[in-house]
C-alpha atoms as a PDB file:
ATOM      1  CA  UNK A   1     187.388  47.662  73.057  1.00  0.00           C
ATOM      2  CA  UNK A   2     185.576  50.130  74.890  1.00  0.00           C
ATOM      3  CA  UNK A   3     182.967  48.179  75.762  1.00  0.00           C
ATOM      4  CA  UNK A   4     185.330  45.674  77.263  1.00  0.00           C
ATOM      5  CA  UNK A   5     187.073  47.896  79.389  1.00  0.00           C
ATOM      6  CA  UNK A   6     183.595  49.198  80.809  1.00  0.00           C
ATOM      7  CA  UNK A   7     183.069  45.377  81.653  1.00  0.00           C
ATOM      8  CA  UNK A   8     186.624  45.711  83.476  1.00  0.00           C
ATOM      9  CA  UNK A   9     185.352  48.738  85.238  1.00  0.00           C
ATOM     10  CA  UNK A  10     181.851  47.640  86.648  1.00  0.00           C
ATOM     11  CA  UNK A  11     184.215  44.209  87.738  1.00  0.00           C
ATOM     12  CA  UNK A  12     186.402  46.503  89.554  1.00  0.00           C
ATOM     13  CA  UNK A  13     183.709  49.218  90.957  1.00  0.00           C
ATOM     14  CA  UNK A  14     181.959  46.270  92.661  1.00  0.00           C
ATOM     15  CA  UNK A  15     185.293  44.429  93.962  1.00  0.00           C
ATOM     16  CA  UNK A  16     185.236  47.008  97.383  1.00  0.00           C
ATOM     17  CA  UNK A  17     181.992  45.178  98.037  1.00  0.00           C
ATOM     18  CA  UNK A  18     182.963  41.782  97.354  1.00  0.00           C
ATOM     19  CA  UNK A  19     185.942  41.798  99.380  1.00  0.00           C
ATOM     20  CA  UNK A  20     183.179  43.274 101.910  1.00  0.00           C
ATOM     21  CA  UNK A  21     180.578  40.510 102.236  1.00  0.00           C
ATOM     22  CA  UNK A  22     183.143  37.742 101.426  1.00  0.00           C
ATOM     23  CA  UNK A  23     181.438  34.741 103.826  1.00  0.00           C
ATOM     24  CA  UNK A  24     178.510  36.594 104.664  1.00  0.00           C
ATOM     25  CA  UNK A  25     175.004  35.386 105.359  1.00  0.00           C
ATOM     26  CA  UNK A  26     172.202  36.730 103.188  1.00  0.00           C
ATOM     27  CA  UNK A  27     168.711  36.075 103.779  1.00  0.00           C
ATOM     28  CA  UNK A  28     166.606  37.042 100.247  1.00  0.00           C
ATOM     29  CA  UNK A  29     162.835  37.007 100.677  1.00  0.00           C
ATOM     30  CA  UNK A  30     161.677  35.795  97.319  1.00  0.00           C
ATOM     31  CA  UNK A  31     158.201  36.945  95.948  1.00  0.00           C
ATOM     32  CA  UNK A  32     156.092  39.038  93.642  1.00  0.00           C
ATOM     33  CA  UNK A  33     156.712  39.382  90.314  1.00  0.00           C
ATOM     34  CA  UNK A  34     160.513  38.029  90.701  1.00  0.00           C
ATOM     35  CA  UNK A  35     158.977  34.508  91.433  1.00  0.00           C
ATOM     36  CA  UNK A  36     156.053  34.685  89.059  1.00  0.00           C
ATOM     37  CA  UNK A  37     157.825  36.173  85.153  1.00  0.00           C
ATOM     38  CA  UNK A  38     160.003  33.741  83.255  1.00  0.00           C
ATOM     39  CA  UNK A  39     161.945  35.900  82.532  1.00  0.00           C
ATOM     40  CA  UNK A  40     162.686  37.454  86.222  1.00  0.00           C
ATOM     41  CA  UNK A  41     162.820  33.849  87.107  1.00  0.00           C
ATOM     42  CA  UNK A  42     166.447  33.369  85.319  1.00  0.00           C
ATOM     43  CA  UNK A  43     167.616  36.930  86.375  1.00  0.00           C
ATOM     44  CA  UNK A  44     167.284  36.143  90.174  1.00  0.00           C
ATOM     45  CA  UNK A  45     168.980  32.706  89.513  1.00  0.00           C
ATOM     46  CA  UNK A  46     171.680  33.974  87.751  1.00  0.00           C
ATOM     47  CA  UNK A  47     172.171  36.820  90.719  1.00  0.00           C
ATOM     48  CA  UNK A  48     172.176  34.276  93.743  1.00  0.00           C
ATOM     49  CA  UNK A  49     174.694  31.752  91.793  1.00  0.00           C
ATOM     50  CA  UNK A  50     176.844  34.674  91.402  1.00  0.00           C
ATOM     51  CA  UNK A  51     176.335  36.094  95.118  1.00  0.00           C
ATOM     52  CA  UNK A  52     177.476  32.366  96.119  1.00  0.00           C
ATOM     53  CA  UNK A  53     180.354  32.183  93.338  1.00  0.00           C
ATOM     54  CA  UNK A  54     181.965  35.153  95.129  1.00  0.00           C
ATOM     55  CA  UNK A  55     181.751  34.050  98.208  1.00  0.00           C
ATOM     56  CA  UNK A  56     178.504  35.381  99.311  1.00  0.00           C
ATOM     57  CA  UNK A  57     176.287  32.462 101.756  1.00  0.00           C
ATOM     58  CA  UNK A  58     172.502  33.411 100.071  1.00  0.00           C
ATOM     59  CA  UNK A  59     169.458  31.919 101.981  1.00  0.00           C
ATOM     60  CA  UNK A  60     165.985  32.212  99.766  1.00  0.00           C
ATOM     61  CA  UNK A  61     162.647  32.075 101.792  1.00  0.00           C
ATOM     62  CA  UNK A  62     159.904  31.958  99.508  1.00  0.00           C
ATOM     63  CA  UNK A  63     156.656  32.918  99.498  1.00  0.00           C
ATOM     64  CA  UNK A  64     153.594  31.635  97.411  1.00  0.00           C
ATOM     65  CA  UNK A  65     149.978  33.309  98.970  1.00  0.00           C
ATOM     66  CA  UNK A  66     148.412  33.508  95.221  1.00  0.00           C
ATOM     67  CA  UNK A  67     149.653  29.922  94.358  1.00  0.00           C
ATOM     68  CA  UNK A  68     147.922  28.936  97.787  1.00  0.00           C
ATOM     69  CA  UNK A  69     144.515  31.223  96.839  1.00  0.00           C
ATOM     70  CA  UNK A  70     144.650  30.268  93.306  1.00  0.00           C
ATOM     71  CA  UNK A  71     144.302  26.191  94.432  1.00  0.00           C
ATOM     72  CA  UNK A  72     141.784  26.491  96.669  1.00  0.00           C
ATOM     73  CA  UNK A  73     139.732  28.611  93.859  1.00  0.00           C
ATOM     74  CA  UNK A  74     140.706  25.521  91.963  1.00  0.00           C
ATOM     75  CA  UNK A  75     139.391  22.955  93.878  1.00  0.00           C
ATOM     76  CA  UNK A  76     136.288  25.273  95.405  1.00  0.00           C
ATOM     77  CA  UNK A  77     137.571  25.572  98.439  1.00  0.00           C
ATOM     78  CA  UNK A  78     136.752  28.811 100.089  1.00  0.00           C
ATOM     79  CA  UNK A  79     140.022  30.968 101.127  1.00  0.00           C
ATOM     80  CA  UNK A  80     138.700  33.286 104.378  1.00  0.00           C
ATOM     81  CA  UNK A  81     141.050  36.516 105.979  1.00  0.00           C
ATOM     82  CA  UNK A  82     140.555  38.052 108.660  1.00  0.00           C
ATOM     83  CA  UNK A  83     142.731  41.872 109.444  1.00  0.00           C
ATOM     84  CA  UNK A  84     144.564  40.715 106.238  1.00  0.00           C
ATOM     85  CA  UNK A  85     145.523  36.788 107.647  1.00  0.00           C
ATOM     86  CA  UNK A  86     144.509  33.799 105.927  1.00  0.00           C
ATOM     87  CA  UNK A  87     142.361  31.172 108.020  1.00  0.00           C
ATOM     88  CA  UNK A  88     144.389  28.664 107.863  1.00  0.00           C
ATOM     89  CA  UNK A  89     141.894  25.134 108.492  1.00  0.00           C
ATOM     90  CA  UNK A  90     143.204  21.658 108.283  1.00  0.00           C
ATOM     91  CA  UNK A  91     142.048  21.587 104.658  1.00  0.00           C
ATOM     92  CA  UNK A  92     143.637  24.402 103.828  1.00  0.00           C
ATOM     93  CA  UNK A  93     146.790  23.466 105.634  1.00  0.00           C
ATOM     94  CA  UNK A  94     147.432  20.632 103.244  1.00  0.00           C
ATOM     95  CA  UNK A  95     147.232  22.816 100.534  1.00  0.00           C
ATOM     96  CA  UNK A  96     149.219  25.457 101.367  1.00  0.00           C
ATOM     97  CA  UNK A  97     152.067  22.758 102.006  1.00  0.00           C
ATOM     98  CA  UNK A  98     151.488  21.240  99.045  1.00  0.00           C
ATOM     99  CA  UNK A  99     151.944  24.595  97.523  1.00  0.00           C
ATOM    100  CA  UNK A 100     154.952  25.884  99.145  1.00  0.00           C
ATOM    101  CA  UNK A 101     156.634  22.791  99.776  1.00  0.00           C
ATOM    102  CA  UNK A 102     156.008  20.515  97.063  1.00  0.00           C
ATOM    103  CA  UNK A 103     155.758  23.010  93.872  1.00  0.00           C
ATOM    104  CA  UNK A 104     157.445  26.232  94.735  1.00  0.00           C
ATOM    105  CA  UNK A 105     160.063  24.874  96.550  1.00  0.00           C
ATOM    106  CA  UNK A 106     160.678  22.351  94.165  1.00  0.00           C
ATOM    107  CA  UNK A 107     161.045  24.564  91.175  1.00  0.00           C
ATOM    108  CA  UNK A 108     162.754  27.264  93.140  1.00  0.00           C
ATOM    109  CA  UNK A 109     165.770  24.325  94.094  1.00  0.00           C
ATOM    110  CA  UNK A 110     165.447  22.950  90.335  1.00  0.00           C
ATOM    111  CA  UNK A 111     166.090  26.486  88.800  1.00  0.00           C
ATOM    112  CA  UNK A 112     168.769  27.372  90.553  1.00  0.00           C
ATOM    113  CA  UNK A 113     170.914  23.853  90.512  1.00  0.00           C
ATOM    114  CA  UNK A 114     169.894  24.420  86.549  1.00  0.00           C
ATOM    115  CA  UNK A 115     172.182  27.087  86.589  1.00  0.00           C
ATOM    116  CA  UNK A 116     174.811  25.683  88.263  1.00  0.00           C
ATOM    117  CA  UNK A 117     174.124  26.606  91.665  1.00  0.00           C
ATOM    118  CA  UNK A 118     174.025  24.091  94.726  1.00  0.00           C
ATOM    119  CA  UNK A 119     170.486  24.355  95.892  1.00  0.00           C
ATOM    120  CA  UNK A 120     168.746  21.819  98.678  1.00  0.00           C
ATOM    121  CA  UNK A 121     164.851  22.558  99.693  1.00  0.00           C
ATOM    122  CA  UNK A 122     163.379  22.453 103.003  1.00  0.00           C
ATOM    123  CA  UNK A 123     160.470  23.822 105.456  1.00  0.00           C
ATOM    124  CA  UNK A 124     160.445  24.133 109.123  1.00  0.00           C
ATOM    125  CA  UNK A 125     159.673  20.705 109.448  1.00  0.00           C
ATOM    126  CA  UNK A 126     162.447  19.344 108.123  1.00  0.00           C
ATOM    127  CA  UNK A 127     164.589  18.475 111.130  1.00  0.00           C
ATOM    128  CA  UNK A 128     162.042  20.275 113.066  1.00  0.00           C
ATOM    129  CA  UNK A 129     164.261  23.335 112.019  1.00  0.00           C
ATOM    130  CA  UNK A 130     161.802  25.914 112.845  1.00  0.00           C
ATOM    131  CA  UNK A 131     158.526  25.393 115.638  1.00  0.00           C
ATOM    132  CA  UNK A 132     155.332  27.210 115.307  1.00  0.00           C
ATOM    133  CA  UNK A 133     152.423  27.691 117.517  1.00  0.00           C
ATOM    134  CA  UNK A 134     148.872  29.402 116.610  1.00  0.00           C
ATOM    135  CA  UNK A 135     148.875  33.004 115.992  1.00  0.00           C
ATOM    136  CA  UNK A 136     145.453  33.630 116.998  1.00  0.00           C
ATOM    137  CA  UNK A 137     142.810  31.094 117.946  1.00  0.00           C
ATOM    138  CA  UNK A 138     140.304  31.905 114.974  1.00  0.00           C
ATOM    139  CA  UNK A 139     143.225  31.854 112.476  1.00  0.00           C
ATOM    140  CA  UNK A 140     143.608  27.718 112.623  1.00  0.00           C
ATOM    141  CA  UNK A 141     146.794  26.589 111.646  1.00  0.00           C
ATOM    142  CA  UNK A 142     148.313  30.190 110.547  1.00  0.00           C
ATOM    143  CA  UNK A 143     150.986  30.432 113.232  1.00  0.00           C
ATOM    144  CA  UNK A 144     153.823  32.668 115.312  1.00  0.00           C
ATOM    145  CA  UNK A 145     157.676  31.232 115.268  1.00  0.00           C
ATOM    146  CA  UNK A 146     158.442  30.061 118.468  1.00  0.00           C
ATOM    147  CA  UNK A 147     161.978  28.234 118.177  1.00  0.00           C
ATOM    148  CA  UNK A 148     164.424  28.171 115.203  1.00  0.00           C
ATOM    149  CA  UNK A 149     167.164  25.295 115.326  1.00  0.00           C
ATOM    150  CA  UNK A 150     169.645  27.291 113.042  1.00  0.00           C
ATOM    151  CA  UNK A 151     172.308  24.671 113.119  1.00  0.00           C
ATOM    152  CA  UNK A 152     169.718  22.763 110.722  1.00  0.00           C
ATOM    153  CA  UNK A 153     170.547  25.491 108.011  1.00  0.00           C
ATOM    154  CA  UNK A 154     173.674  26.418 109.339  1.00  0.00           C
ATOM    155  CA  UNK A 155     175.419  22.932 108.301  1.00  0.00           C
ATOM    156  CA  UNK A 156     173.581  22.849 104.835  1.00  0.00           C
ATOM    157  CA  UNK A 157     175.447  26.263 104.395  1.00  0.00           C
ATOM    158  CA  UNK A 158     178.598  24.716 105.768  1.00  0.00           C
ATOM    159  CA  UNK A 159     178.251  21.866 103.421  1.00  0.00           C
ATOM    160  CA  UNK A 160     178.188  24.572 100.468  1.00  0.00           C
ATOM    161  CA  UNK A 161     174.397  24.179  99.775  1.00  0.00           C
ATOM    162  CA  UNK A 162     172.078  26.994  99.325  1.00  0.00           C
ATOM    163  CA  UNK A 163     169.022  26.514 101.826  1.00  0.00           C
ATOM    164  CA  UNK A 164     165.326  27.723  99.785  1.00  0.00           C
ATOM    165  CA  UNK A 165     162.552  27.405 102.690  1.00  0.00           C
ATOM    166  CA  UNK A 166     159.257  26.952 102.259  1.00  0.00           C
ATOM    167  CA  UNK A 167     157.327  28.994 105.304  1.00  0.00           C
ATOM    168  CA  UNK A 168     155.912  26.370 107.072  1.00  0.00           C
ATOM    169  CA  UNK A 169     156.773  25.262 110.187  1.00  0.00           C
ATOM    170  CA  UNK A 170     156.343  22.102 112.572  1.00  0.00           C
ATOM    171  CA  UNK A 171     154.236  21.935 115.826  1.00  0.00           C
ATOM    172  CA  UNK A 172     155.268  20.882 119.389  1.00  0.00           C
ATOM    173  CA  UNK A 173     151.725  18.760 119.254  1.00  0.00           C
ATOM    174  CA  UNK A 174     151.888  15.284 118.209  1.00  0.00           C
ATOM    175  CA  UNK A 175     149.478  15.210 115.503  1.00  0.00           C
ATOM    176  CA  UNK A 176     148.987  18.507 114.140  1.00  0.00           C
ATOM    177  CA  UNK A 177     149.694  19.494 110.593  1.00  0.00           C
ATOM    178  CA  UNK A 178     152.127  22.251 110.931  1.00  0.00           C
ATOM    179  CA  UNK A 179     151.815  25.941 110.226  1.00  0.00           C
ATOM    180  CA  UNK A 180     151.152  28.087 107.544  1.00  0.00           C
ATOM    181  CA  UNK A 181     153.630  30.880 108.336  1.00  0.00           C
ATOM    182  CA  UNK A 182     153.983  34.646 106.340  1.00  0.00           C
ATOM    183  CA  UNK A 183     156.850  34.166 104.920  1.00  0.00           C
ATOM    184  CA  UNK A 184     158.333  38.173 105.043  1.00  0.00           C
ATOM    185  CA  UNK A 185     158.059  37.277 109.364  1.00  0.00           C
ATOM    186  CA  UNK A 186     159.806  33.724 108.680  1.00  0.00           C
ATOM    187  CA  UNK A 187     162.801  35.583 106.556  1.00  0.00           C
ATOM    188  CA  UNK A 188     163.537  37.965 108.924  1.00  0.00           C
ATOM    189  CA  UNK A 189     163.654  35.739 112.141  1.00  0.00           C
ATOM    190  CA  UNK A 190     165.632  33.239 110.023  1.00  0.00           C
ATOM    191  CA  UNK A 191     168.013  35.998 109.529  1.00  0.00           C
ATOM    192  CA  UNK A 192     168.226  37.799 112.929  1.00  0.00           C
ATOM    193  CA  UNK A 193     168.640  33.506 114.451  1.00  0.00           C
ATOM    194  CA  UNK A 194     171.708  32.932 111.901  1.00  0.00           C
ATOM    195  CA  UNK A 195     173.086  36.396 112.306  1.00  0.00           C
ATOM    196  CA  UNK A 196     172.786  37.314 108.722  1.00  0.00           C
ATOM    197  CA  UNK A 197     174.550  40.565 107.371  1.00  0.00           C
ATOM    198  CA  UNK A 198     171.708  41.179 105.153  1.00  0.00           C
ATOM    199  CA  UNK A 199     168.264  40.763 104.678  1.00  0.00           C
ATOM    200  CA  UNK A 200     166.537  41.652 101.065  1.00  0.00           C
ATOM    201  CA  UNK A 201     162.598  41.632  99.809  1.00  0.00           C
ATOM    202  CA  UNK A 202     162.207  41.965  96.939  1.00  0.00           C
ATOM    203  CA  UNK A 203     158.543  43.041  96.159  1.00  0.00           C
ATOM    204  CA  UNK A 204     156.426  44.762  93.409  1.00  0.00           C
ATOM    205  CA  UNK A 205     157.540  48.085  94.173  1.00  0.00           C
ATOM    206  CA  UNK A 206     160.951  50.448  94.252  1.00  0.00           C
ATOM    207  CA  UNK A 207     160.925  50.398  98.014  1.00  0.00           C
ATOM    208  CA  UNK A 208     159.387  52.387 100.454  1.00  0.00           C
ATOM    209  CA  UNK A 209     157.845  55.389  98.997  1.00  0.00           C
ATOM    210  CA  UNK A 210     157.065  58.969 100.538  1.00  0.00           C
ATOM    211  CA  UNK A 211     153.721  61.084 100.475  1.00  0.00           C
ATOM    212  CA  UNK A 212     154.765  62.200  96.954  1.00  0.00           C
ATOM    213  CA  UNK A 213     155.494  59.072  95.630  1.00  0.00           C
ATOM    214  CA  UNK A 214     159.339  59.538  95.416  1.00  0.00           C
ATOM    215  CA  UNK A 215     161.575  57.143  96.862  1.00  0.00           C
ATOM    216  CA  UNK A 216     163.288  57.138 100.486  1.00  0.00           C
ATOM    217  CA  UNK A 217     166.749  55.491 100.280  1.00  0.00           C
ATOM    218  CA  UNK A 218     167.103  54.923 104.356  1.00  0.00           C
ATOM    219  CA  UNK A 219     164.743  54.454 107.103  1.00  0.00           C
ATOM    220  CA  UNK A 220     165.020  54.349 110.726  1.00  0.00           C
ATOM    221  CA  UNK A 221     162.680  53.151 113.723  1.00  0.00           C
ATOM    222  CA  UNK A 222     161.407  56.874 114.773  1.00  0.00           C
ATOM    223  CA  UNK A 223     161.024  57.669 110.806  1.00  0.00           C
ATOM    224  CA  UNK A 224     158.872  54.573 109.933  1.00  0.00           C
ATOM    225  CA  UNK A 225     156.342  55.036 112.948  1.00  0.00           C
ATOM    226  CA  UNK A 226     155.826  58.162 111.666  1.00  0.00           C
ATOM    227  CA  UNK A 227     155.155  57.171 108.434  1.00  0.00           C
ATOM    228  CA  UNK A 228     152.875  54.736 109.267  1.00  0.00           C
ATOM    229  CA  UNK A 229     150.641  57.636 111.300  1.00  0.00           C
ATOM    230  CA  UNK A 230     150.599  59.660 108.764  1.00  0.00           C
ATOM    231  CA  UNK A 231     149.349  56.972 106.526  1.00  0.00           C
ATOM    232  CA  UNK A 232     151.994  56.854 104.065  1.00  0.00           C
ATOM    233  CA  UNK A 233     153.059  53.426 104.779  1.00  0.00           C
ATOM    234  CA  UNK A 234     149.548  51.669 104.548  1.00  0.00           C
ATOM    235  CA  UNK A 235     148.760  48.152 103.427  1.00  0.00           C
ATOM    236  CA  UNK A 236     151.203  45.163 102.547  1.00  0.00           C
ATOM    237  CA  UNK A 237     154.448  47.443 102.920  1.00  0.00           C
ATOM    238  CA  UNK A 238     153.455  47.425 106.679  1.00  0.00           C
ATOM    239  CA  UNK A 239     154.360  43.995 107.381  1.00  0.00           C
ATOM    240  CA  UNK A 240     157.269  44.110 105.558  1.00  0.00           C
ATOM    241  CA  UNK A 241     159.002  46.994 107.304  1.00  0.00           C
ATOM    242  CA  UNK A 242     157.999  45.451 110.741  1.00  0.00           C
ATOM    243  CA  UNK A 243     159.898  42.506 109.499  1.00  0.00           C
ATOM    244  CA  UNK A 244     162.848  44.534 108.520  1.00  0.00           C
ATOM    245  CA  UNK A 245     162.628  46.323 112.236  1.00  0.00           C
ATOM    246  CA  UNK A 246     162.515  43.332 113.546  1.00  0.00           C
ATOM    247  CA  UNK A 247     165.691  41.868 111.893  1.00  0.00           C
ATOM    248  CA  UNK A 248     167.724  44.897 112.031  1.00  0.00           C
ATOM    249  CA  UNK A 249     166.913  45.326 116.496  1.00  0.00           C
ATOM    250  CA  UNK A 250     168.176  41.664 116.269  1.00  0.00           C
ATOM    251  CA  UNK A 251     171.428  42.220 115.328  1.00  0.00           C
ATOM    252  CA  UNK A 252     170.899  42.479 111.492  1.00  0.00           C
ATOM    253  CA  UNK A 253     173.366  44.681 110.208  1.00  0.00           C
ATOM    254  CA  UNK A 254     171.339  46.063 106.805  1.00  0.00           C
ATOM    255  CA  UNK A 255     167.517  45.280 106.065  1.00  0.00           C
ATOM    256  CA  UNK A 256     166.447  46.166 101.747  1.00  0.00           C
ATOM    257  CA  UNK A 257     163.523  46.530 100.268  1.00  0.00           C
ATOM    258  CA  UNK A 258     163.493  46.511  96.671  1.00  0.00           C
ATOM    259  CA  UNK A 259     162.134  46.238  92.961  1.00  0.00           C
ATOM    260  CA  UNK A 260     162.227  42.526  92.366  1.00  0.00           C
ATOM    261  CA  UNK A 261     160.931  44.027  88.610  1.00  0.00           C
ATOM    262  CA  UNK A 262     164.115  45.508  87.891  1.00  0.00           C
ATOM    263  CA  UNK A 263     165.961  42.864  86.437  1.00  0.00           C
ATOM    264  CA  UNK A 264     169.420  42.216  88.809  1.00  0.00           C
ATOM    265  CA  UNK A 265     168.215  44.412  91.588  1.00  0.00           C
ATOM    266  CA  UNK A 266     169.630  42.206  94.450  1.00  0.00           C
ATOM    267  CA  UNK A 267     173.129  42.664  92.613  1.00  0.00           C
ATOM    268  CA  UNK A 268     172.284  46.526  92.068  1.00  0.00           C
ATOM    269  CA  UNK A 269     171.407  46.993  95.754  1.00  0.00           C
ATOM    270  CA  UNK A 270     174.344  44.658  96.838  1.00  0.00           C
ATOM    271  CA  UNK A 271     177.415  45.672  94.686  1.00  0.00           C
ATOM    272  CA  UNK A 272     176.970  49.314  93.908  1.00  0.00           C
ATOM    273  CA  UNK A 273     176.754  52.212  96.774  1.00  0.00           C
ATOM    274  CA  UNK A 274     173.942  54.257  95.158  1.00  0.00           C
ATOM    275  CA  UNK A 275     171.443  50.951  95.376  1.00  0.00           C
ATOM    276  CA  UNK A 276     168.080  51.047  94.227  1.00  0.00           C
ATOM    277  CA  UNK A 277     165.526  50.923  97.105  1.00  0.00           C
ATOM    278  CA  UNK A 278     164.918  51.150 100.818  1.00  0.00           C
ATOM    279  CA  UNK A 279     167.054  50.472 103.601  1.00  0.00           C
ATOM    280  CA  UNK A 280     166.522  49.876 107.003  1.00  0.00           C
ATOM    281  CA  UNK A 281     169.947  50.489 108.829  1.00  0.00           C
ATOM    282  CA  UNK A 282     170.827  48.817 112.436  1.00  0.00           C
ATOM    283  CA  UNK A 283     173.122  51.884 113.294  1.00  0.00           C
ATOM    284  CA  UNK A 284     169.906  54.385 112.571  1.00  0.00           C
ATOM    285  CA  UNK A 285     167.486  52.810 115.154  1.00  0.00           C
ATOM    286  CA  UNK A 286     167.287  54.525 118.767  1.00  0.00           C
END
């Protein structure tokens, strides 16, 4: 009996919350170790059919950089970065699609209608919902966002489907293959261009971490610039709290980065007020 009424309790503790992102836009960035373990797989299923049962709209970007490095190792294809971008050639274009678009994407929409959700899969070319251009000239087909047509996902969430993008996007060129696009920039702009209340990462990591390793629970503009010169945000968590700044001073209300790891995180951070990693509040920034 006891356990039961604890069940009745966490239902209840969480119902504030519910009632508070009732019809909602979420925008989850989907990678590390979340979208690699079997296990973590049917966790982060189970928590977006939920967030959509209760009324929450979920929007998955995914990434896939290891798939993309792993198949070009494969097939003995050299992979080449430069300042921590892939060189995106022509070859290594129709990889990366085939990659993210064709088995990624395909698996991510497959798991998630397995468990009863209502999952469609796109990329930015689809519709040409999202328009790239190069981000440097010596990076090849590795581009910048120039135009999102959010009515594209807009009416698949009106039509009750939840949208999984692959990060690549179309060209204004006649011709050209497309864009390989990082997928933490695509999330962010997708969710700043639909007005999303939330954007989530989840990553390989409890969130952004101080100088003594212990965890900081909210961030602000001023706070993370200093972080960053005094070296204590270094390496991949760079880009990804640019890409929360840059949703939030759109209009995003809430930006998280979290432990995708810790099995239910998203529903952790979401439905509880303690949470369990880093956010990047819209009210905080100067």
């Amino acid at each position: 009996m006891q356990k039961k009424i604890q069940t009745v309790k966490t239902l209840l503790d969480a119902l504030p919350f519910i009632k508070e992102f009732f019809g909602e836009t979420v925008v989850i960035k989907y990678g590390g170790s979340a979208q690699e373990n079997p296990r973590l797989k049917e966790k982060f299923a189970q928590d977006i059919l939920l967030m959509y049962l209760v009324g929450i709209k979920p929007v998955v970007v995914h990434g896939g950089g290891k798939n993309i490095t792993k198949l070009h190792n494969d097939l003995n294809i050299e992979t080449e970065f430069k300042d921590g971008l892939r060189v995106t050639s022509k070859e290594s274009m129709r990889i990366a699609e085939m990659v993210l678009s064709g088995e990624i994407n395909s698996e991510i929409v497959a798991l998630l209608n397995h468990f009863g959700a209502k999952a469609i899969g796109m990329s930015g070319k689809d519709a040409n919902a999202i328009m790239a251009e190069p981000l440097r000239e010596d990076l090849g087909y590795t581009g910048k966002i120039t135009k999102i047509n959010a009515e594209v996902i807009e009416r698949l969430i009106g039509d009750k489907f939840i949208p999984v993008i692959a990060p690549i996007a179309a060209s204004e060129k006649l011709g050209e293959p497309g864009f390989n696009i990082n997928a933490d920039t695509m999330a962010s702009e997708i969710a700043a261009k639909l007005k999303a209340r939330k954007i989530i990462f989840l990553t390989d990591i409890q969130g952004v971490l101080d100088k003594d390793k212990q965890l900081l629970h909210s961030l602000d503009e001023q706070s993370i610039v200093k972080l960053k010169k005094d070296s204590v945000i270094i390496g991949g968590m760079i880009p990804k709290v640019d890409a929360c700044l840059r949703a939030t001073t759109q209009g995003v209300e809430k930006a998280h980065i979290i432990d995708g790891r810790v099995e239910h995180s998203m529903l952790l951070e979401i439905f509880t007020s303690e949470g369990v990693g880093t956010q990047i509040l819209r009210d905080l920034i100067s």
